[in-house]
C-alpha atoms as a PDB file:
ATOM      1  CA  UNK A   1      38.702 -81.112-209.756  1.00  0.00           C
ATOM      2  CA  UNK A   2      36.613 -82.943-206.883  1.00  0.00           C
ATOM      3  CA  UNK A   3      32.915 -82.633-207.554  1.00  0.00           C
ATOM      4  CA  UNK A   4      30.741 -82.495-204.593  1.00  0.00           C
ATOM      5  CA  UNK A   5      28.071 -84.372-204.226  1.00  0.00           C
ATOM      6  CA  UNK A   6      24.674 -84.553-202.252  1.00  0.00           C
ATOM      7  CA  UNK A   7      22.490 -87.201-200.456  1.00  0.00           C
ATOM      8  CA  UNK A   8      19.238 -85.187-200.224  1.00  0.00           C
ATOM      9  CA  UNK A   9      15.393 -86.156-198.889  1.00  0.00           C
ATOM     10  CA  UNK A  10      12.376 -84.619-199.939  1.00  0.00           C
ATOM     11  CA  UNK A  11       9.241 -84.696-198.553  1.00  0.00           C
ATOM     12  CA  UNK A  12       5.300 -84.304-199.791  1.00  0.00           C
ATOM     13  CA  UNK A  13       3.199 -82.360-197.591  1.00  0.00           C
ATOM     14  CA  UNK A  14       2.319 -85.461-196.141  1.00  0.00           C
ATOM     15  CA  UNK A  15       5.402 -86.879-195.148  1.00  0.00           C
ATOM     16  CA  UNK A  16       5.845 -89.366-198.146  1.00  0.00           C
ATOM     17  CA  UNK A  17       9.955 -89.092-198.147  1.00  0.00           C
ATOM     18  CA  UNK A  18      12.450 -89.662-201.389  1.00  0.00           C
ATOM     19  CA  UNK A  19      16.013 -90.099-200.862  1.00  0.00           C
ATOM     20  CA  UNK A  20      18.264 -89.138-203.747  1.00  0.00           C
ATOM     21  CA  UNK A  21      21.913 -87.997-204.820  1.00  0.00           C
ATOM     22  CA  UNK A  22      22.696 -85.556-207.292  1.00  0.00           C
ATOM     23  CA  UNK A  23      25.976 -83.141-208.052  1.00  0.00           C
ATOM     24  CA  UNK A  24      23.914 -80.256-208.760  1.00  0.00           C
ATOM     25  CA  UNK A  25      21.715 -79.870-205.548  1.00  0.00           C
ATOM     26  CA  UNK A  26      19.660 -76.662-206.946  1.00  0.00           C
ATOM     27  CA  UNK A  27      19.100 -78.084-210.566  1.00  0.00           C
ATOM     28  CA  UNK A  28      18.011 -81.086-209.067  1.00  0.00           C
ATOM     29  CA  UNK A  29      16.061 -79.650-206.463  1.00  0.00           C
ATOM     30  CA  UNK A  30      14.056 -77.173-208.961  1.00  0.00           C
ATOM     31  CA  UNK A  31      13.885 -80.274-211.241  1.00  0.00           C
ATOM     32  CA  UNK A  32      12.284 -82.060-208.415  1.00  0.00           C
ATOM     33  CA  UNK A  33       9.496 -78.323-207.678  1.00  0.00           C
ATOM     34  CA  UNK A  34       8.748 -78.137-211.555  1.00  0.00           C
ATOM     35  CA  UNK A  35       7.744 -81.865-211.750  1.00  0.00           C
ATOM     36  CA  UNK A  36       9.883 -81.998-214.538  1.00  0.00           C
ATOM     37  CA  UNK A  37       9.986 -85.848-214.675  1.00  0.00           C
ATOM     38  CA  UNK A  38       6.001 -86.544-214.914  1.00  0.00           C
ATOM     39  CA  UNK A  39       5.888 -90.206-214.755  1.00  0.00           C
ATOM     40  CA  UNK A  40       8.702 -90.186-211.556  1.00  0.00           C
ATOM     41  CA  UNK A  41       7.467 -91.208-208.017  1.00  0.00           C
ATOM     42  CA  UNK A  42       7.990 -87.320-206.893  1.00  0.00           C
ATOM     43  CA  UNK A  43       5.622 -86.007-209.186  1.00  0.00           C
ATOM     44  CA  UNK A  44       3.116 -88.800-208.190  1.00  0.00           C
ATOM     45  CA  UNK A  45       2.887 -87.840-205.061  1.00  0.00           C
ATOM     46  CA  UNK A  46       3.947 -84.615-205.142  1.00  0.00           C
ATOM     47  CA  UNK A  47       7.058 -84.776-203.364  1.00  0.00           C
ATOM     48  CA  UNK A  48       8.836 -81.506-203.405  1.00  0.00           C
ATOM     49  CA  UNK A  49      10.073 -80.038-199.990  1.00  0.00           C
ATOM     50  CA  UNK A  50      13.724 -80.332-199.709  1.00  0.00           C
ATOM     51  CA  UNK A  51      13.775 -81.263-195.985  1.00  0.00           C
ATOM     52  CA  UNK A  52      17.415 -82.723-195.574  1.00  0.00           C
ATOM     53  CA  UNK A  53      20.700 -83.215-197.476  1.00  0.00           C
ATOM     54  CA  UNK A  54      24.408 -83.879-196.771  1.00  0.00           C
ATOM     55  CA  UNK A  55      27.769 -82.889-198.356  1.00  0.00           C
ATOM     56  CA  UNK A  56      30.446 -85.214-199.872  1.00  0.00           C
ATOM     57  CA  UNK A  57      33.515 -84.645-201.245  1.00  0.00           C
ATOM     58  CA  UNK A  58      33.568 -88.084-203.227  1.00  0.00           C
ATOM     59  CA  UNK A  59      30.414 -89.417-205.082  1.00  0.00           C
ATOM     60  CA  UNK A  60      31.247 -92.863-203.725  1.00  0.00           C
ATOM     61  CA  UNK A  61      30.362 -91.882-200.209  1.00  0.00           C
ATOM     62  CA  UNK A  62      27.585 -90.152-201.482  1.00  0.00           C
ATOM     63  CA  UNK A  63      26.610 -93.205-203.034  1.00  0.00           C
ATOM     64  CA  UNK A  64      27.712 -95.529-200.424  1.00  0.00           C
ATOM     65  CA  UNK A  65      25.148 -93.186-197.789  1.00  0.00           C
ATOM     66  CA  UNK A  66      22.026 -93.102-199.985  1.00  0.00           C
ATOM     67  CA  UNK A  67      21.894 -96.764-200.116  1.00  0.00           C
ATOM     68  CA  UNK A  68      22.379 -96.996-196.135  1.00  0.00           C
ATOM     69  CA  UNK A  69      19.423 -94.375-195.626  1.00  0.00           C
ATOM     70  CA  UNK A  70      17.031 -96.337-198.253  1.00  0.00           C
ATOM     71  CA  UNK A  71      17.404 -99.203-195.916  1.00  0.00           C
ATOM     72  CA  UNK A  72      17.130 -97.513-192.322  1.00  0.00           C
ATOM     73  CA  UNK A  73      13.069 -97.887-190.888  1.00  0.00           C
ATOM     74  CA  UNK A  74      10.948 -94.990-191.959  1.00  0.00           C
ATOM     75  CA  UNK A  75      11.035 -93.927-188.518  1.00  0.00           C
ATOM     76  CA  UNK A  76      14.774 -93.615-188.178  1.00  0.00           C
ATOM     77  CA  UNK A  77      14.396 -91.414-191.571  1.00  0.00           C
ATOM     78  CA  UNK A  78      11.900 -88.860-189.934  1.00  0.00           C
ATOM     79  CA  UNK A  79      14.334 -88.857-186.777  1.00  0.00           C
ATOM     80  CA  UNK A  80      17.799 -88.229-188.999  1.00  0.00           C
ATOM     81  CA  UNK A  81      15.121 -85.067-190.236  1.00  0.00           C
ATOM     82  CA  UNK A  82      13.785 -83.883-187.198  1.00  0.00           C
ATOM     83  CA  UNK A  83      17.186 -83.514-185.559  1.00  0.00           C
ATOM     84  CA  UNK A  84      18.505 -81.141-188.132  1.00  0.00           C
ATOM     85  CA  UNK A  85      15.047 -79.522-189.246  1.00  0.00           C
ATOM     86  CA  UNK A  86      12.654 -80.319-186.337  1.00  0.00           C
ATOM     87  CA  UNK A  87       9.834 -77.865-188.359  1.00  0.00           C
ATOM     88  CA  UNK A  88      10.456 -79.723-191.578  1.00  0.00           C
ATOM     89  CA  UNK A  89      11.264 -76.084-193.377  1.00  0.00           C
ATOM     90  CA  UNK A  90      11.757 -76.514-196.886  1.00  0.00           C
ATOM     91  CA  UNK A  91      15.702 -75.409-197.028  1.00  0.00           C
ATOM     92  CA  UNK A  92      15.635 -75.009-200.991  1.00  0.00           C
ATOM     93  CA  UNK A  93      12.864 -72.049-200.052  1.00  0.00           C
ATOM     94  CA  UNK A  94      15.337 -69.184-200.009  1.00  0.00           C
ATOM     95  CA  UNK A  95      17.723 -70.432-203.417  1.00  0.00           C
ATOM     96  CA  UNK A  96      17.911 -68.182-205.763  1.00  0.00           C
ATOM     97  CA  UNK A  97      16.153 -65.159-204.325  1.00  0.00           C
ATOM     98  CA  UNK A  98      17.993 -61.915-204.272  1.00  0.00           C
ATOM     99  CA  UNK A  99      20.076 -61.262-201.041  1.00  0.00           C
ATOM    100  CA  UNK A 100      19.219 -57.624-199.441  1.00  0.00           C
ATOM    101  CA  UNK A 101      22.460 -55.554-199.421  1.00  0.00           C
ATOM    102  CA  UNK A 102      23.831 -55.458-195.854  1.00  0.00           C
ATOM    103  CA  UNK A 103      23.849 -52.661-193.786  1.00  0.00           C
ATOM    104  CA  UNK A 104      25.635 -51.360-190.674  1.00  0.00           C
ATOM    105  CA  UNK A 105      23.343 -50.957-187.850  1.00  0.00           C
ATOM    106  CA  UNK A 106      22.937 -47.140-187.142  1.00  0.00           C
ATOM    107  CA  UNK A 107      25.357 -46.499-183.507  1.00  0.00           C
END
């Protein structure tokens, strides 16, 4: 079975940024929201917005990509972010919530 796996950024409300992998992008992202880890650099400062994150098929990319974006500029960070998510939305906001049945428009 190939296990996918996720390069991910979070950000405080300040902008402080984290770059991480994981396998299990909603575990780790609630993980991340429930401070779960109190002595970790996310809890310190409160870094919990899930702001960006990418999609691989093999953990080695995965791997292989978080190390490149640890050593890009922090300004090249915020500019891979903007471009997908210029309003820095957090995009774990929505997990988990119940979907609303759909509904055909009335002609």
């Amino acid at each position: 079975m190939v296990e996918q796996a996720y390069v991910y950024i979070l950000s405080s409300t300040f902008q402080k940024l984290y770059i991480g992998i994981t396998t299990q992008i909603a575990l780790r992202t609630s993980q991340h929201k429930a401070g779960s880890y109190e002595s970790s650099f996310t809890s310190k400062y409160k870094i919990e917005k899930l702001v960006y994150f990418e999609r691989y098929t093999e953990v080695t990319a995965a791997i292989a990509r978080e190390k490149q974006l640890k050593r890009w500029s922090r300004i090249k960070k915020i500019r891979l972010i903007v471009a997908q998510n210029p309003t820095w939305k957090d995009l774990s906001e929505e997990w988990g919530k119940p979907v609303a049945p759909f509904t055909e428009p009335a002609p």
